[in-house]
C-alpha atoms as a PDB file:
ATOM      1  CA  UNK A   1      96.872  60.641  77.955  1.00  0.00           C
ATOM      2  CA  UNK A   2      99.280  63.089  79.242  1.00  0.00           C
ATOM      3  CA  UNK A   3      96.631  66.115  78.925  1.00  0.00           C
ATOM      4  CA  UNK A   4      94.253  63.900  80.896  1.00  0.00           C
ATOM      5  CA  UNK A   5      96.856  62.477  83.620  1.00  0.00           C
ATOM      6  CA  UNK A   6      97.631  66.342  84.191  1.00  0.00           C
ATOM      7  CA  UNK A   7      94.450  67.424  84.309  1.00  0.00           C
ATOM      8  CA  UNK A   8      93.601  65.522  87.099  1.00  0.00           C
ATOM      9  CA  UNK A   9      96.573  66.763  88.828  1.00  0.00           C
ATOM     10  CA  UNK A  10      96.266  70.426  88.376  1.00  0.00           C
ATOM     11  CA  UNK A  11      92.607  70.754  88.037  1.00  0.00           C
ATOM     12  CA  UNK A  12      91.663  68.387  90.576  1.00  0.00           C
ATOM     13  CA  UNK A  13      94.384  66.675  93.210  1.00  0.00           C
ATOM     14  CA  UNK A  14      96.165  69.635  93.683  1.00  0.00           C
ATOM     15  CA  UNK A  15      92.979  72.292  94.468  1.00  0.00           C
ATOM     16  CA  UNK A  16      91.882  69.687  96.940  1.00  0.00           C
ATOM     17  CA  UNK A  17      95.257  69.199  98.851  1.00  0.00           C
ATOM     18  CA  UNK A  18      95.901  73.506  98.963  1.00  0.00           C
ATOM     19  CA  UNK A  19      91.958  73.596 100.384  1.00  0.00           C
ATOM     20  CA  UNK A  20      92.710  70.500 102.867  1.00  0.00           C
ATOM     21  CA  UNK A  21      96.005  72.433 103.787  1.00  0.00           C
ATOM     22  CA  UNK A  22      93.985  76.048 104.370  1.00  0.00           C
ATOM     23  CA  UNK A  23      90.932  74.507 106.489  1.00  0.00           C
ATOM     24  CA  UNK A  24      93.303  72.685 108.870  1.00  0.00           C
ATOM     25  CA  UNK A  25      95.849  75.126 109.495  1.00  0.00           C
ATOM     26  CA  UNK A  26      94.412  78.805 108.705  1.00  0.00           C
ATOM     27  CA  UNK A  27      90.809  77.748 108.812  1.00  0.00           C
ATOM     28  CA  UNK A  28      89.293  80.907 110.134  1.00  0.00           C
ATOM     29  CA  UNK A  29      91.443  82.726 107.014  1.00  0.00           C
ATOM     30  CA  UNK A  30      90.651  80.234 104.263  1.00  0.00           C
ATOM     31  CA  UNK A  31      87.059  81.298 105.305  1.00  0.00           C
ATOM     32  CA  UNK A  32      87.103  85.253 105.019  1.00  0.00           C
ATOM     33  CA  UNK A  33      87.537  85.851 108.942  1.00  0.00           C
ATOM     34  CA  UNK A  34      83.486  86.165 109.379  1.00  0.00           C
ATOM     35  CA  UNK A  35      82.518  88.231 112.205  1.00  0.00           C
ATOM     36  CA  UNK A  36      79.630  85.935 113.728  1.00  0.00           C
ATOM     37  CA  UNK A  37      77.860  87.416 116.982  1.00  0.00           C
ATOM     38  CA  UNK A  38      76.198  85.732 119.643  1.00  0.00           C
ATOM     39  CA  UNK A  39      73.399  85.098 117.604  1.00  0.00           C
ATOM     40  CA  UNK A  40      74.953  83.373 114.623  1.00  0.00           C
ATOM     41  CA  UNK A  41      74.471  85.872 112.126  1.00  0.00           C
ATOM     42  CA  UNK A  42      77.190  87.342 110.179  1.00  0.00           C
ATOM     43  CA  UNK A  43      78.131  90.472 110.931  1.00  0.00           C
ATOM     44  CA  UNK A  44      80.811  91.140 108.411  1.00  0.00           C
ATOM     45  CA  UNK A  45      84.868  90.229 107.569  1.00  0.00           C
ATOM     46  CA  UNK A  46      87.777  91.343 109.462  1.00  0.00           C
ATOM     47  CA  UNK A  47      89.078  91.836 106.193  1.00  0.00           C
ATOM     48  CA  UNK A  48      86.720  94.372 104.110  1.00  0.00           C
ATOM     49  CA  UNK A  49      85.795  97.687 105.473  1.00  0.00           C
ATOM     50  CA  UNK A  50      81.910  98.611 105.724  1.00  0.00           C
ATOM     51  CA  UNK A  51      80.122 102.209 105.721  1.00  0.00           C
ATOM     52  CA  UNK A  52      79.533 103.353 108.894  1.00  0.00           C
ATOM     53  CA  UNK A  53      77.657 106.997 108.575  1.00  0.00           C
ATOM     54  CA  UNK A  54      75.788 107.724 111.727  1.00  0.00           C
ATOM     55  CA  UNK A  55      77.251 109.601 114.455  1.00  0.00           C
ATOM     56  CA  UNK A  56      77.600 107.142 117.138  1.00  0.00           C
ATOM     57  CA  UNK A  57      79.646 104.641 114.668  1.00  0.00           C
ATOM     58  CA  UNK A  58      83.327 105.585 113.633  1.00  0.00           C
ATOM     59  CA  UNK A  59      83.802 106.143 110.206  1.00  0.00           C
ATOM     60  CA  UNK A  60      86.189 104.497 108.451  1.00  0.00           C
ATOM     61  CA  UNK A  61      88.326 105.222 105.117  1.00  0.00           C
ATOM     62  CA  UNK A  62      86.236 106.598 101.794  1.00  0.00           C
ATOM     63  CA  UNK A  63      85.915 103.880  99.119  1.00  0.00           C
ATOM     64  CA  UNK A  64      86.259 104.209  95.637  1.00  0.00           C
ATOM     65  CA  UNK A  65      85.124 100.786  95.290  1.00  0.00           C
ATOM     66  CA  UNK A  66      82.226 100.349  93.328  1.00  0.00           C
ATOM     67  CA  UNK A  67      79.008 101.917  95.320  1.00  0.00           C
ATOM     68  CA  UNK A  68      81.201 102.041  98.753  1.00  0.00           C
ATOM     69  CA  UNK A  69      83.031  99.143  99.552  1.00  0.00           C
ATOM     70  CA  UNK A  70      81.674  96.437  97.049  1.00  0.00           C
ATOM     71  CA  UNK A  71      84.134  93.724  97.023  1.00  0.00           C
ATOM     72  CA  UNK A  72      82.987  92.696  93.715  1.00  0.00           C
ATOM     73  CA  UNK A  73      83.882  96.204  92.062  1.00  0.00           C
ATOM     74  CA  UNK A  74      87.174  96.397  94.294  1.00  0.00           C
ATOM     75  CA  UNK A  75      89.484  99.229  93.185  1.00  0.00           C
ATOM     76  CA  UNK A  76      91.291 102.442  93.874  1.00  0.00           C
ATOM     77  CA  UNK A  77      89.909 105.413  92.382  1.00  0.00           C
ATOM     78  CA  UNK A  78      92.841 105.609  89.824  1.00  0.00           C
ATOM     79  CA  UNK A  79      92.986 109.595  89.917  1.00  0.00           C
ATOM     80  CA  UNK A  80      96.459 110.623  90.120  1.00  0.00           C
ATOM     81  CA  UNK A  81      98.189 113.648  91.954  1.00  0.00           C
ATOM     82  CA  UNK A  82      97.450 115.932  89.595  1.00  0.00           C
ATOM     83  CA  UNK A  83      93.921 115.565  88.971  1.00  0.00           C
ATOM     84  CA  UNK A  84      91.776 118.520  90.044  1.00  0.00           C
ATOM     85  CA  UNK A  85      88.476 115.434  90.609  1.00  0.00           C
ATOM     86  CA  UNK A  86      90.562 114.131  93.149  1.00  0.00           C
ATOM     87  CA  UNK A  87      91.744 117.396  94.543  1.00  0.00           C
ATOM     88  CA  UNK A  88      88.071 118.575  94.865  1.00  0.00           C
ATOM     89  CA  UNK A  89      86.848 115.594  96.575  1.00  0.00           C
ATOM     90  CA  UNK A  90      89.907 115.604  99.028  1.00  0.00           C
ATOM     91  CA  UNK A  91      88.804 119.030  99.884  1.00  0.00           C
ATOM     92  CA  UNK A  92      85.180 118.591 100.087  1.00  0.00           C
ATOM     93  CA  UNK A  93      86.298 115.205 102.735  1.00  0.00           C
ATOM     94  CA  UNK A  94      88.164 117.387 104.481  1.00  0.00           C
ATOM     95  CA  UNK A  95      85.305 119.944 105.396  1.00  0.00           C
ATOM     96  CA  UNK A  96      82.815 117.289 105.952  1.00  0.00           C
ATOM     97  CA  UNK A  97      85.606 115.741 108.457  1.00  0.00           C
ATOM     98  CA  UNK A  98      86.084 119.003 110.486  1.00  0.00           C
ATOM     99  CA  UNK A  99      82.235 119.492 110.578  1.00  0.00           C
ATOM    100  CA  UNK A 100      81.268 116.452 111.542  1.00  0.00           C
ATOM    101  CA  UNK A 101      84.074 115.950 114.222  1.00  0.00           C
ATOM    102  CA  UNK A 102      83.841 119.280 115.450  1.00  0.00           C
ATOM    103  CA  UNK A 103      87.539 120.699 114.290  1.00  0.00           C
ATOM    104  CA  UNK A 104      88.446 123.984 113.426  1.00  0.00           C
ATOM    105  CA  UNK A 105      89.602 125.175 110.176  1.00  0.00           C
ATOM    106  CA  UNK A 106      93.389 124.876 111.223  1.00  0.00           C
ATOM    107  CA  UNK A 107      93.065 121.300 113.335  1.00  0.00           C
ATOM    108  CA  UNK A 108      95.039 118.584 110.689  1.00  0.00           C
ATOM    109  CA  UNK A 109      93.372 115.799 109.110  1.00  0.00           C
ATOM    110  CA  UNK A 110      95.035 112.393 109.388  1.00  0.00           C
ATOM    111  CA  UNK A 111      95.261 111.486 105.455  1.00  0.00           C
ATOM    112  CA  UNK A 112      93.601 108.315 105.822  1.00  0.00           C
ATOM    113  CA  UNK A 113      90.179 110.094 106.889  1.00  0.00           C
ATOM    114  CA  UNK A 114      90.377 111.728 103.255  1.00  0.00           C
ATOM    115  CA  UNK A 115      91.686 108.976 100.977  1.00  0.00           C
ATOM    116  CA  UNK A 116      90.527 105.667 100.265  1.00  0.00           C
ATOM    117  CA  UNK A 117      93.156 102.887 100.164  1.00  0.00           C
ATOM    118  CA  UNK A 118      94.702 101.082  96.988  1.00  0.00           C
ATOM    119  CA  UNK A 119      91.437  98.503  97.121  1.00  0.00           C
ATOM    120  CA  UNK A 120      88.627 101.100  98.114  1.00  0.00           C
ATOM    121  CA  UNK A 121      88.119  97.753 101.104  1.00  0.00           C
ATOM    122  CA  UNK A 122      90.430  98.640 103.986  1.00  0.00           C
ATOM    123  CA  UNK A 123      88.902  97.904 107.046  1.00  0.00           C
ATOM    124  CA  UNK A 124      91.666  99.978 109.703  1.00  0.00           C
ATOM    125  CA  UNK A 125      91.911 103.497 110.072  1.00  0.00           C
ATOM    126  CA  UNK A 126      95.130 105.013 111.853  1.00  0.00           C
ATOM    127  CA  UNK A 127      95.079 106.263 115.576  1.00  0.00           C
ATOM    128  CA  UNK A 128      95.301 109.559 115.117  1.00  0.00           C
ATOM    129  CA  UNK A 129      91.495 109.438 113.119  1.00  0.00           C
ATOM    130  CA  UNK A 130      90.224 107.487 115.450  1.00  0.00           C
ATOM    131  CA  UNK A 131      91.649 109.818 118.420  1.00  0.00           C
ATOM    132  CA  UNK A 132      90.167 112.755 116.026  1.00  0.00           C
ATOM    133  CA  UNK A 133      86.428 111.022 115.574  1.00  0.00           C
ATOM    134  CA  UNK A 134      86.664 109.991 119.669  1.00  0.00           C
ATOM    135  CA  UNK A 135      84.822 112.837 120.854  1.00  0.00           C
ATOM    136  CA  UNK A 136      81.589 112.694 118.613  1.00  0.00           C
ATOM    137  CA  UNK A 137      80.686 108.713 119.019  1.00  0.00           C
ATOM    138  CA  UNK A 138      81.713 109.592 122.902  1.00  0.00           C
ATOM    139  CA  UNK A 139      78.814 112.489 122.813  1.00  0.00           C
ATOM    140  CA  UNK A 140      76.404 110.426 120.484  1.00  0.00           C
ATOM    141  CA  UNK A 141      76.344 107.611 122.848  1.00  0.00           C
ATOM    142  CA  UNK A 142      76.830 109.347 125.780  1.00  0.00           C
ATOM    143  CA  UNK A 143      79.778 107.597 127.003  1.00  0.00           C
ATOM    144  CA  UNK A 144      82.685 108.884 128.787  1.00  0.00           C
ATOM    145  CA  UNK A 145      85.664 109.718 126.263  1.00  0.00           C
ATOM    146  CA  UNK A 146      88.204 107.525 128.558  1.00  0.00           C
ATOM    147  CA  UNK A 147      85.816 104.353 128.017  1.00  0.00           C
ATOM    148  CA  UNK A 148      85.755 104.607 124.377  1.00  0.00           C
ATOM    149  CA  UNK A 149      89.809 105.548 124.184  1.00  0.00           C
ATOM    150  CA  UNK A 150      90.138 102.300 125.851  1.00  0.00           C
ATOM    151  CA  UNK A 151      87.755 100.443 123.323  1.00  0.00           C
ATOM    152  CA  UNK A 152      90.343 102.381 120.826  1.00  0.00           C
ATOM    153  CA  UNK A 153      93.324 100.645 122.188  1.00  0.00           C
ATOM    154  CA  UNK A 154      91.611  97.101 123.170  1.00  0.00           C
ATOM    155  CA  UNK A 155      91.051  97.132 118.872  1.00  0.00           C
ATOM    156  CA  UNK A 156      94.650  98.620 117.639  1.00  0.00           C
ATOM    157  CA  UNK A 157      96.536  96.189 115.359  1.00  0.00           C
ATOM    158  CA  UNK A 158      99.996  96.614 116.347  1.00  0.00           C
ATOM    159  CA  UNK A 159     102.742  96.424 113.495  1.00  0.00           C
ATOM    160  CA  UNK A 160     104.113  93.073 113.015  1.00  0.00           C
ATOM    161  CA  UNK A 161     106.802  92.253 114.953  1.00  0.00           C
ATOM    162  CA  UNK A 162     107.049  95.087 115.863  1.00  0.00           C
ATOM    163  CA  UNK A 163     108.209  97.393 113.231  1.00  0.00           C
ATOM    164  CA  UNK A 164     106.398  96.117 109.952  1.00  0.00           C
ATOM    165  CA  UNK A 165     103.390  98.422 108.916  1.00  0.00           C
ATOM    166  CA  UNK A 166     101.124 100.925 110.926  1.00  0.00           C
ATOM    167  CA  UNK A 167      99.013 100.043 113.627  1.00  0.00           C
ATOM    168  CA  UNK A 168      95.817 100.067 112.540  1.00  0.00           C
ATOM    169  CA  UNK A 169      92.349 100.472 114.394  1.00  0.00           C
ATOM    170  CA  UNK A 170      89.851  97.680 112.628  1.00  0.00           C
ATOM    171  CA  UNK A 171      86.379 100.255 112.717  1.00  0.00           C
ATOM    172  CA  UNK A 172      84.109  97.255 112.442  1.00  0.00           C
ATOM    173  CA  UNK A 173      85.746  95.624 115.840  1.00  0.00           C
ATOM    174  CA  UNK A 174      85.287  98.438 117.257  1.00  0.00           C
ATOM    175  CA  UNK A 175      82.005  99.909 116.366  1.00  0.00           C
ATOM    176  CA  UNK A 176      80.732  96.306 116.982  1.00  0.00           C
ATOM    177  CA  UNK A 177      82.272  96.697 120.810  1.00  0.00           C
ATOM    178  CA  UNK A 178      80.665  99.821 120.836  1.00  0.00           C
ATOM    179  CA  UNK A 179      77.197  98.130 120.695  1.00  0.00           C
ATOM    180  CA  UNK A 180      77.852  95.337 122.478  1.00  0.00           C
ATOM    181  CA  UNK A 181      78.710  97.472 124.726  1.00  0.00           C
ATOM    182  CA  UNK A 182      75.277 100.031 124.556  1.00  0.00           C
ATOM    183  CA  UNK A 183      73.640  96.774 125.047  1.00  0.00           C
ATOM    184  CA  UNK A 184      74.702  96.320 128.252  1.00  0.00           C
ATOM    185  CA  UNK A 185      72.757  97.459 131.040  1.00  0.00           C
END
């Protein structure tokens, strides 16, 4: 009877009171912070980074989840500082970087552009490679650099309270601004 009583507790009650608890209080959370636009179509999570490859999008972190961010196959790359795979592919990311965003052979590259995170899902990349990728989605749209610096900032996670964490730009905020903003005559 005791099996059955506590059963019904922990398999049942208790599920139904943490869900109640999560849609009333951190409903948007509880739900995997969609991204809906105007239309009602899903556009994504505020939570899970996407592959943006075109010029006129900001790029964010590589994955080494699955076949590019694929929640399902969520995962670092497991390569460790030694490893001449990941050395080669950190150097290869860094030349495609510089080509792409039109650095020389000397200009740094913020880590972040070259690594994928713990989860191969981050969705933020640091200022620094979003001030390094400003100029080529500035020239691919046609925008003026100031405008799009200012999209930068409008879509920087600051470090909570202040001093816990990195502020972090969220690339599918922004590169969602960025059309929103293209669509606008």
């Amino acid at each position: 009877m005791s099996t059955l009583v506590l059963a019904a507790v922990c398999c049942g009650l208790y599920p139904l009171i943490v869900f109640g608890i999560a849609q009333a209080v951190f409903r948007d959370q509880a739900n995997g912070s969609l991204i809906v636009d105007k239309n009602g179509t899903v556009r994504g999570s505020k939570l899970l980074g996407q592959g943006f490859t075109a010029d006129k999008y900001f790029h964010p972190r590589p994955s080494a989840a699955g076949n590019g961010y694929d929640a399902a196959n969520s995962s670092g790359s497991n390569l460790g500082p030694t490893s001449q795979k990941l050395y080669d592919a950190i150097k290869e990311r860094i030349s495609a970087y510089r080509k792409e965003n039109g650095l020389t052979d000397t200009d740094p590259v913020p880590a972040d552009a070259v690594t994928a995170s713990g989860s191969g899902l981050d969705p933020h990349i640091t200022v620094p490679n979003a001030e390094r990728q400003l100029a080529r989605v500035a020239k691919a749209r046609g925008l003026d650099p100031q405008k799009v610096r200012e999209l930068i900032e409008q879509h920087t996670a600051k470090a909570d309270f202040g001093l816990l964490g990195d502020s972090g730009v969220n690339v599918l905020l922004l590169n969602l601004a960025l059309d929103s903003r293209a669509a606008k005559p």
